[in-house]
Protein backbone atom coordinates (compact mmCIF):
# COMPACT_ATOMS: atom_id res chain seq x y z
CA UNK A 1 3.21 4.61 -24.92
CA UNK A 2 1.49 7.73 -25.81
CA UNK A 3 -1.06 9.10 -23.51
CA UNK A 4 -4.12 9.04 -26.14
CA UNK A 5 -3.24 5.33 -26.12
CA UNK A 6 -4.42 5.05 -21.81
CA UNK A 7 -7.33 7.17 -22.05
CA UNK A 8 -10.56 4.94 -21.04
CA UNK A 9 -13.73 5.43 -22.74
CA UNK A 10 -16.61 7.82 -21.40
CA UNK A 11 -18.33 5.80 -18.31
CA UNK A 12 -15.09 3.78 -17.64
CA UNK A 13 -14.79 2.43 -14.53
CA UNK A 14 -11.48 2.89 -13.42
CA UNK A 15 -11.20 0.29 -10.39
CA UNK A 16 -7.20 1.07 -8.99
CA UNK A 17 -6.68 -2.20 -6.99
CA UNK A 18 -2.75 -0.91 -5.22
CA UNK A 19 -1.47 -2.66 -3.97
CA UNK A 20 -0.25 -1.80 -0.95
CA UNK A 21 2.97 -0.02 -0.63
CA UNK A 22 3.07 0.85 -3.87
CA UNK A 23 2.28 4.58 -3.78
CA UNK A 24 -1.34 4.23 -3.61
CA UNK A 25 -2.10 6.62 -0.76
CA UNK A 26 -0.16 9.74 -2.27
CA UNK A 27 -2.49 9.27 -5.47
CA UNK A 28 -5.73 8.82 -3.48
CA UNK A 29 -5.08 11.88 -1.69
CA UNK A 30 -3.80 14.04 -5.59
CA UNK A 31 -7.16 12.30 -6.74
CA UNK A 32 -8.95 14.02 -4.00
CA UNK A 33 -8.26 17.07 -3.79
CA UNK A 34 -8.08 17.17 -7.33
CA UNK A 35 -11.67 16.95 -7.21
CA UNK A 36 -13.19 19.93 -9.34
CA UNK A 37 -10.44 19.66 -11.68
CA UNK A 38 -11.77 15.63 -12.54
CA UNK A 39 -15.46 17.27 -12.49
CA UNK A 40 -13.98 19.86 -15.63
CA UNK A 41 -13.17 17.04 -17.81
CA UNK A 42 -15.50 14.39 -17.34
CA UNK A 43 -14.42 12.51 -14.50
CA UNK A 44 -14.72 11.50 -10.77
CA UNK A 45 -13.34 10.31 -7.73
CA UNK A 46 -15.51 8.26 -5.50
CA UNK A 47 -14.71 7.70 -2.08
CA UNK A 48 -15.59 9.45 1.18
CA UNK A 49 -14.72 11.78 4.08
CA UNK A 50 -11.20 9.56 3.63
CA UNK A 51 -8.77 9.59 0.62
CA UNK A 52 -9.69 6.17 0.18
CA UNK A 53 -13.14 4.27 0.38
CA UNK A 54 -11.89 1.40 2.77
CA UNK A 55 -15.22 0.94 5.11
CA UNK A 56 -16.76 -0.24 2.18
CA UNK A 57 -13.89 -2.45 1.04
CA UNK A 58 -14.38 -3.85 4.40
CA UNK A 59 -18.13 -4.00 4.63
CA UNK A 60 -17.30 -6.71 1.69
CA UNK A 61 -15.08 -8.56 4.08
CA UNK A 62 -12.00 -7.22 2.30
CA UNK A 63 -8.28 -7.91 4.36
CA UNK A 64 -6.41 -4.88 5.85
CA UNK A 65 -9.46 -4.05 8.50
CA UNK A 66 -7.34 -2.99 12.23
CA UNK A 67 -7.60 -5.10 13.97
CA UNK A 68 -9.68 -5.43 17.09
CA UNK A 69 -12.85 -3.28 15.09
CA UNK A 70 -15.77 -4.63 13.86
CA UNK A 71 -16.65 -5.01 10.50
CA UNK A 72 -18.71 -2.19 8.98
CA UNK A 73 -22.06 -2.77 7.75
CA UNK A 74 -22.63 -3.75 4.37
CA UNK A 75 -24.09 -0.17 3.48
CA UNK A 76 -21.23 1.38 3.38
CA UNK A 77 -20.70 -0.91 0.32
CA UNK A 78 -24.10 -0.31 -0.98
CA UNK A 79 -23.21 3.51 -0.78
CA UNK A 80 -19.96 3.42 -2.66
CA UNK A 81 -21.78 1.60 -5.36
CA UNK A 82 -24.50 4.34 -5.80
CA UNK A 83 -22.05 6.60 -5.82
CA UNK A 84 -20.41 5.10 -8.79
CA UNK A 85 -23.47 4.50 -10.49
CA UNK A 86 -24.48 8.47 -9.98
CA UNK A 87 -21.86 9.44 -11.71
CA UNK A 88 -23.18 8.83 -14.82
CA UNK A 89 -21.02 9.04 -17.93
CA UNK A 90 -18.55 10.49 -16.69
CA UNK A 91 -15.04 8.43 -15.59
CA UNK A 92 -14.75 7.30 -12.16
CA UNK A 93 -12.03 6.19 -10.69
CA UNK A 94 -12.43 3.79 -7.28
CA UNK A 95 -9.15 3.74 -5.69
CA UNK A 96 -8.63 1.23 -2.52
CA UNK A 97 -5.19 -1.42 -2.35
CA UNK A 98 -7.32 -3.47 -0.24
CA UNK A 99 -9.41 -4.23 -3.48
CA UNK A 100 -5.62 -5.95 -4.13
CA UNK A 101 -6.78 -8.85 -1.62
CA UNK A 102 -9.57 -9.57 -2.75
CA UNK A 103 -10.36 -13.34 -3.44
CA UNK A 104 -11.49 -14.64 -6.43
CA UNK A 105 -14.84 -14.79 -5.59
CA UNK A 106 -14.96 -11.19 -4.40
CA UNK A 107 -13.56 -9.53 -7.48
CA UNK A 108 -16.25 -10.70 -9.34
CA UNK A 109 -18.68 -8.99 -6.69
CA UNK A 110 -16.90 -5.68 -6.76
CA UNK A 111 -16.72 -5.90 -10.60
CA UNK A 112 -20.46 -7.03 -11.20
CA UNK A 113 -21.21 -4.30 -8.48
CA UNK A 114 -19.19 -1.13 -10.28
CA UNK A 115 -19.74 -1.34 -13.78
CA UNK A 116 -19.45 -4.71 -15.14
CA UNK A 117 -18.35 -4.37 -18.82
CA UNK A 118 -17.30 -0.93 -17.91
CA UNK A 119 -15.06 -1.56 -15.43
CA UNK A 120 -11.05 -0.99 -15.93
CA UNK A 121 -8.47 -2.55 -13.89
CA UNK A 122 -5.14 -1.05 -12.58
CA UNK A 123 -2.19 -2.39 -10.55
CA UNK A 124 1.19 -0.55 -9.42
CA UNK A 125 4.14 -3.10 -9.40
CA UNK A 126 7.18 -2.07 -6.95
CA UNK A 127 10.48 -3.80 -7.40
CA UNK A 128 10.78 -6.63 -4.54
CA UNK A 129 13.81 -5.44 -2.93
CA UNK A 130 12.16 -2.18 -1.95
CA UNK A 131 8.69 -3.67 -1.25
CA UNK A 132 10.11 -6.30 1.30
CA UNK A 133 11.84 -3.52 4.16
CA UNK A 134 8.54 -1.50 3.60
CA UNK A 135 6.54 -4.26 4.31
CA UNK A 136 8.24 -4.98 7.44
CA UNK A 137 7.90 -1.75 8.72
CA UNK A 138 4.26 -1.66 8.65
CA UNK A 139 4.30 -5.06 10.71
CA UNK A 140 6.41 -3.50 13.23
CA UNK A 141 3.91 -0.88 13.27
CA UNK A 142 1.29 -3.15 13.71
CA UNK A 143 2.87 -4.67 16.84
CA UNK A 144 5.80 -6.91 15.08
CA UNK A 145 8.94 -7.66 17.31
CA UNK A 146 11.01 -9.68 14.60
CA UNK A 147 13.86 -8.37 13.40
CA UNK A 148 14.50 -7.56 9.54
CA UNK A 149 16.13 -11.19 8.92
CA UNK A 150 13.91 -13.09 11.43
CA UNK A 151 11.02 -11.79 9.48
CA UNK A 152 12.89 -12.63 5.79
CA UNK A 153 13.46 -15.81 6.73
CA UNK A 154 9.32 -16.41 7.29
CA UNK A 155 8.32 -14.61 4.19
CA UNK A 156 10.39 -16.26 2.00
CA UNK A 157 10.38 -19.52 2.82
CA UNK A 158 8.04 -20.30 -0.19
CA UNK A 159 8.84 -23.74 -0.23
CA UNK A 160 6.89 -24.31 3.06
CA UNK A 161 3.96 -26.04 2.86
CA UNK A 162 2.58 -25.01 6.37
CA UNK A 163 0.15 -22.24 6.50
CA UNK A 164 1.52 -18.56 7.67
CA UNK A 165 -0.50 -15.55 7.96
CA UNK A 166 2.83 -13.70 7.50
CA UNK A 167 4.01 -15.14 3.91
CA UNK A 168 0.09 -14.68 2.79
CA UNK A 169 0.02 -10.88 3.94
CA UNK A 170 3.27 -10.34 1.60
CA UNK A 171 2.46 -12.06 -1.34
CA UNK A 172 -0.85 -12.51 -2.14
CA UNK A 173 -1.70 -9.31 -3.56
CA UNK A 174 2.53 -8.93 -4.82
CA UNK A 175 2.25 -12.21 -6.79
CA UNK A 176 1.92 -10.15 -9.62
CA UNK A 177 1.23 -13.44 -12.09
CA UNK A 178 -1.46 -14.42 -9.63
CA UNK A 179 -2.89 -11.01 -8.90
CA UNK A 180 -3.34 -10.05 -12.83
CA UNK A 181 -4.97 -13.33 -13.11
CA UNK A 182 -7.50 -13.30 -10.60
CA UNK A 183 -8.57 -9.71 -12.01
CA UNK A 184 -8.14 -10.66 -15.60
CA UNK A 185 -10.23 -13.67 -15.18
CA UNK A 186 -13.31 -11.53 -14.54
CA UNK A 187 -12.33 -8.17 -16.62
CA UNK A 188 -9.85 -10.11 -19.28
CA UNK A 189 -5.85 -8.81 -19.95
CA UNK A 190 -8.23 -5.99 -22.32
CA UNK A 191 -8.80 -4.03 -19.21
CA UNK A 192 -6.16 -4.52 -17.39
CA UNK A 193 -3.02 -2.02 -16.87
CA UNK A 194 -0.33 -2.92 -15.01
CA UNK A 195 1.96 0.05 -14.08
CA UNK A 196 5.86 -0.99 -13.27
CA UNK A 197 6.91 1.64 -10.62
CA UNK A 198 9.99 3.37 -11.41
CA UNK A 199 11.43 5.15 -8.09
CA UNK A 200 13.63 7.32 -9.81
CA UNK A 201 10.99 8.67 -12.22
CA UNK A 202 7.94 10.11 -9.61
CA UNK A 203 5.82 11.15 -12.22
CA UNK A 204 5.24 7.86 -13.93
CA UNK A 205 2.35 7.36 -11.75
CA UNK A 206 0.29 10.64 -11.27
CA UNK A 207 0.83 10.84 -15.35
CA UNK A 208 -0.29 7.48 -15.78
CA UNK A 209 -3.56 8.08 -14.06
CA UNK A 210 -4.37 11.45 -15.70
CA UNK A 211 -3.56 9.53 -19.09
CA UNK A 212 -6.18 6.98 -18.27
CA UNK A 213 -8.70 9.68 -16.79
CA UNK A 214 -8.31 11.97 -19.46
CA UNK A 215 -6.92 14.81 -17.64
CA UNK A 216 -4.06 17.51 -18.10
CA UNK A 217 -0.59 17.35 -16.74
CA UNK A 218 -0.29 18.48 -13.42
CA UNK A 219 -3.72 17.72 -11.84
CA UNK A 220 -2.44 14.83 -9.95
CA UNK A 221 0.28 16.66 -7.72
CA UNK A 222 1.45 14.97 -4.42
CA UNK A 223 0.62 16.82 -0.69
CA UNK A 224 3.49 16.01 1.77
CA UNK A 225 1.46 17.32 4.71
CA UNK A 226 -0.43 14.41 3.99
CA UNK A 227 1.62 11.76 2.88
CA UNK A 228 2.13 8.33 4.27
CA UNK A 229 5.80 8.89 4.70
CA UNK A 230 7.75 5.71 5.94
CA UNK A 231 10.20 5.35 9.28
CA UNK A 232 13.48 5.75 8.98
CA UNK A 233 15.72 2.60 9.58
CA UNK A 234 16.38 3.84 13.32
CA UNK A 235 12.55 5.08 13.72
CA UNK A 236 11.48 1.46 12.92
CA UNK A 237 14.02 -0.11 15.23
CA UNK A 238 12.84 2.70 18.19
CA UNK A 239 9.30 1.04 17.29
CA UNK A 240 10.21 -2.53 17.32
CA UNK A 241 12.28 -2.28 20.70
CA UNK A 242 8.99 -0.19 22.03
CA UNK A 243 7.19 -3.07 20.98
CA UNK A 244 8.92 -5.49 22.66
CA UNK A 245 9.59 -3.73 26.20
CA UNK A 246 5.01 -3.63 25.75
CA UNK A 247 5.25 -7.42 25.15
CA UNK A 248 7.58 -7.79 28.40
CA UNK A 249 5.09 -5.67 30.33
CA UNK A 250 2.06 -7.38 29.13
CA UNK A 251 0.31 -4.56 27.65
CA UNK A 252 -3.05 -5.55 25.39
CA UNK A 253 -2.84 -4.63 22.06
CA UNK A 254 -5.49 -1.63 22.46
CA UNK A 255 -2.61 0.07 25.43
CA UNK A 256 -0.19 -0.60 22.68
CA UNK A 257 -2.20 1.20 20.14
CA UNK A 258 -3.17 4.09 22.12
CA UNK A 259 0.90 4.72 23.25
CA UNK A 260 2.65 3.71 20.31
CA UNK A 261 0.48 3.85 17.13
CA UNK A 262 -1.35 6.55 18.24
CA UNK A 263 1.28 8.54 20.22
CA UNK A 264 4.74 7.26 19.03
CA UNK A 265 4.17 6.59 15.47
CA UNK A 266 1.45 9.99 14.58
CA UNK A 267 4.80 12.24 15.90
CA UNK A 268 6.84 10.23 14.30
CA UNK A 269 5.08 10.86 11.01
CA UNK A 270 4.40 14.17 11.40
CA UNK A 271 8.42 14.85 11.33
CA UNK A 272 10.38 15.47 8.48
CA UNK A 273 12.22 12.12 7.88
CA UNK A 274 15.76 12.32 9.87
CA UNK A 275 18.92 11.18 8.12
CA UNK A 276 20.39 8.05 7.88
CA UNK A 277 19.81 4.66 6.01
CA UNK A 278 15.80 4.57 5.60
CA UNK A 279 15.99 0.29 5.16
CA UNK A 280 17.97 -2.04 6.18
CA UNK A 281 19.96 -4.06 3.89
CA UNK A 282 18.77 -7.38 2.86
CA UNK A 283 21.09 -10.25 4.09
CA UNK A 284 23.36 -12.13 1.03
CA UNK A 285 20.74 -15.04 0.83
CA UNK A 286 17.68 -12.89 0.80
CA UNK A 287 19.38 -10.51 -1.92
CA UNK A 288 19.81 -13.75 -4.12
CA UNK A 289 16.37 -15.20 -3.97
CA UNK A 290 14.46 -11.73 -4.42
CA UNK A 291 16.84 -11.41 -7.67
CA UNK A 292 15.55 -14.78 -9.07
CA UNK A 293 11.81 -14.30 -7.66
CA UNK A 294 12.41 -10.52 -9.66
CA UNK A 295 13.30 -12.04 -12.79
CA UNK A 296 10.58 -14.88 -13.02
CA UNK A 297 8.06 -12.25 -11.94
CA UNK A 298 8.94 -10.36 -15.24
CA UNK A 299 9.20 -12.91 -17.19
CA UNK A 300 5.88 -14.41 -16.15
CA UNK A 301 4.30 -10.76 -16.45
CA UNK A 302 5.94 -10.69 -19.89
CA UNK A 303 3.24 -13.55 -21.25
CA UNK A 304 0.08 -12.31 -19.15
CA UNK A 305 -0.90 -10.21 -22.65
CA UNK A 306 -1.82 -7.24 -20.17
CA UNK A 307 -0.96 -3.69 -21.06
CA UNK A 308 1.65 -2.24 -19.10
CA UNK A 309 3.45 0.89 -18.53
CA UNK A 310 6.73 1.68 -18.12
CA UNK A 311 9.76 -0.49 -18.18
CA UNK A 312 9.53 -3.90 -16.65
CA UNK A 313 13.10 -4.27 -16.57
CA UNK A 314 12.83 -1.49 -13.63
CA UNK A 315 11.36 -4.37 -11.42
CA UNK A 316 14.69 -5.97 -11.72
CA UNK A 317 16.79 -5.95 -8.76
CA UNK A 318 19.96 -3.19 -10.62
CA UNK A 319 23.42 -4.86 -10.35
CA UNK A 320 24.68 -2.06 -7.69
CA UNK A 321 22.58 -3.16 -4.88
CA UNK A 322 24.82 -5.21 -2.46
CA UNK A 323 24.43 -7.39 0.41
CA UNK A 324 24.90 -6.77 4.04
CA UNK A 325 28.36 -7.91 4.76
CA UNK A 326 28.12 -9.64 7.94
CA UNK A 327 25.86 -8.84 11.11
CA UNK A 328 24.00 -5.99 11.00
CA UNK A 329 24.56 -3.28 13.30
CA UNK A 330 21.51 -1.33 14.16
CA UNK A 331 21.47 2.43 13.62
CA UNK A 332 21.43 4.85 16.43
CA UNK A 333 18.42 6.91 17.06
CA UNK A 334 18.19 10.88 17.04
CA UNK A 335 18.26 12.47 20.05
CA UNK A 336 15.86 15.04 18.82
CA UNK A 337 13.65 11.92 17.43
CA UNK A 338 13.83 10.04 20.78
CA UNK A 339 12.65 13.04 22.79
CA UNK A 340 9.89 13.55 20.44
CA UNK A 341 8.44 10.02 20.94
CA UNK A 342 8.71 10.25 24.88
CA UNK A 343 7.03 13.62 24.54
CA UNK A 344 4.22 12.05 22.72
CA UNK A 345 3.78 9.02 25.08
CA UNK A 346 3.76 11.90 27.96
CA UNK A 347 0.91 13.87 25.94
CA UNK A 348 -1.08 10.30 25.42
CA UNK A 349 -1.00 9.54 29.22
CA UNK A 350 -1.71 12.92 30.07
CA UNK A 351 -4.66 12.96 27.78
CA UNK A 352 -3.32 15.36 24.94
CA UNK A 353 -3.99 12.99 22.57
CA UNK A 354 -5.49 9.72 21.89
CA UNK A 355 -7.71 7.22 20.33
CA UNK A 356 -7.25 4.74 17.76
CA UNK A 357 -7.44 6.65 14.68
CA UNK A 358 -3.85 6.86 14.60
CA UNK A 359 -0.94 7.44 12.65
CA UNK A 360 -0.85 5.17 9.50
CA UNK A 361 -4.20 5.09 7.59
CA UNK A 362 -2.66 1.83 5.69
CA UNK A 363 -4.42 -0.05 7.96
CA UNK A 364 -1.43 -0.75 9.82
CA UNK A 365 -2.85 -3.30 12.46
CA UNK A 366 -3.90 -5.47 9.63
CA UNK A 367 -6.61 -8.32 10.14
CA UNK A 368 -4.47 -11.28 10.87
């Protein structure tokens, strides 16, 4: 698709909806400090002191809030809407994967609120058998003790009626026929852009976004210092036994947070990734239900009369990914690595560092 055929009007409205774990915080940060670059050719990124506006996303009563705060006043809401509406003619882009949860009923409040007719809609869709290990991670950073399977075995049991907080926090916003639809109900498959992620092609995305926002190549340019880089296979299994020796000990989840999330997982993060296996393998019956959930989520996306770019087909689970073959046996964890973590509980305690603006500004303690 050629880029003259993405680029919005003049005054668009470009609402980027994740959702999460998709990429969406290495493009909210290019976006941002990108800033006078946008200004040059007409556009604009709203959001805050943060790379991404998500007090206000909250302040509408938007999932992915930590847990334990309040929610914010509904001026910081207000604000972001001015904010849009200041900018004029020029193209703003809004980019928060929260806006990805959003009910029914609250897309058509952030729509009416940021532009109305004038409003564009993109998604980010991440092939299944990458988005399910990254997804687990962040619940072990949030406090999860499961292990990889355990927590499969939860998530994809779609055939259970019950309620569970944990199969909602997967799908909902990667149900990609029902997340186009509650969006296109209110904007219409018109404005709507659905972007299938390609991992081995990394500037599908940023190009994608300066196509739509009428900018040159090379604005958009990611900043590992501040990247939300994921655990390694052995960091997340450090975590989750961490997690579990707090549980033993009877720890609240605020003296979890302040050791862990906010000593633990900030070094962690702050490292360059170690080697090794960064995700588990998904067990033989996991692999052959997120193949068949892959293929009818392309097929369905196939009919939803949305634009889309790039190659669906990349969604597709390729024939060369294989099965764990028989129990799992868990990676061993870095010296270097370990020593880093007990360091950073030692600083914590001591008083080095603290508080609960910690490592992972995905909102990692999610609302449950």
């Amino acid at each position: 698709m050629p880029p003259a055929s993405l680029l919005l009007p003049e005054a668009a409205r470009l609402l980027h909806i994740g959702p999460h774990k998709t990429g969406s915080t290495a493009i909210q940060v290019a976006l941002q400090e990108a800033g006078g670059t946008l200004e040059q050719y007409g556009a604009f990124y709203a959001t805050g002191p943060r790379h991404r506006p998500d007090k206000a996303g909250w302040a509408l009563g938007l999932k992915g809030r930590p847990a334990g705060t309040g929610q914010p006043p509904i001026e910081r809401w207000n604000s972001l809407v001015r904010k849009v509406a200041d900018a004029g003619d020029r193209r703003v882009c809004v980019s928060n994967e929260d806006f990805g949860r959003a009910t029914g009923e609250q897309v058509g409040r952030i729509v009416g609120d940021l532009g109305g007719d004038r409003v564009h809609v993109v998604a980010v869709a991440r092939r299944l058998d990458r988005y399910l290990p990254s997804q687990w991670q962040e619940r072990v950073k949030a406090g999860d003790r499961r292990g990889f399977e355990d927590w499969l075995r939860v998530v994809l049991d779609l055939d259970n009626p019950d309620y569970s907080w944990d199969r909602l926090n997967v799908w909902h916003a990667h149900d990609l026929e029902a997340l186009v639809g509650r969006w296109v109900d209110v904007v219409g498959p018109d404005r709507f852009t659905l972007i299938a992620s390609d991992e081995q092609d990394r500037e599908l995305l940023p190009h994608a976004f300066e196509d739509l926002l009428g900018l040159p190549r090379e604005t958009l340019k990611p900043n590992p210092q501040r990247s939300n880089r994921g655990l390694s296979w052995a960091e997340t299994e450090m975590v989750r036994a961490a997690n579990q020796h707090c549980a033993e000990a009877g720890w609240s989840r605020a003296e979890r947070r302040r050791f862990v999330k906010a000593g633990v997982l900030r070094e962690l993060q702050s490292r360059p990734t170690p080697p090794g296996p960064r995700n588990p393998p998904l067990p033989g019956w996991a692999l052959d239900q997120v193949r068949r959930l892959s293929e009818q989520r392309v097929a369905r996306v196939r009919g939803l009369g949305v634009r889309v770019v790039g190659d669906l087909d990349t969604l597709l689970v390729p024939d060369d990914v294989t099965a764990a073959a028989g129990p799992v046996e868990l990676p061993e964890v870095d010296v270097a690595v370990a020593g880093a973590a007990i360091a950073a509980v030692m600083r914590v305690a001591l008083g080095a560092g603290s508080g609960a603006d910690a490592a992972g500004d995905n909102g990692a303690d999610e609302d449950e």
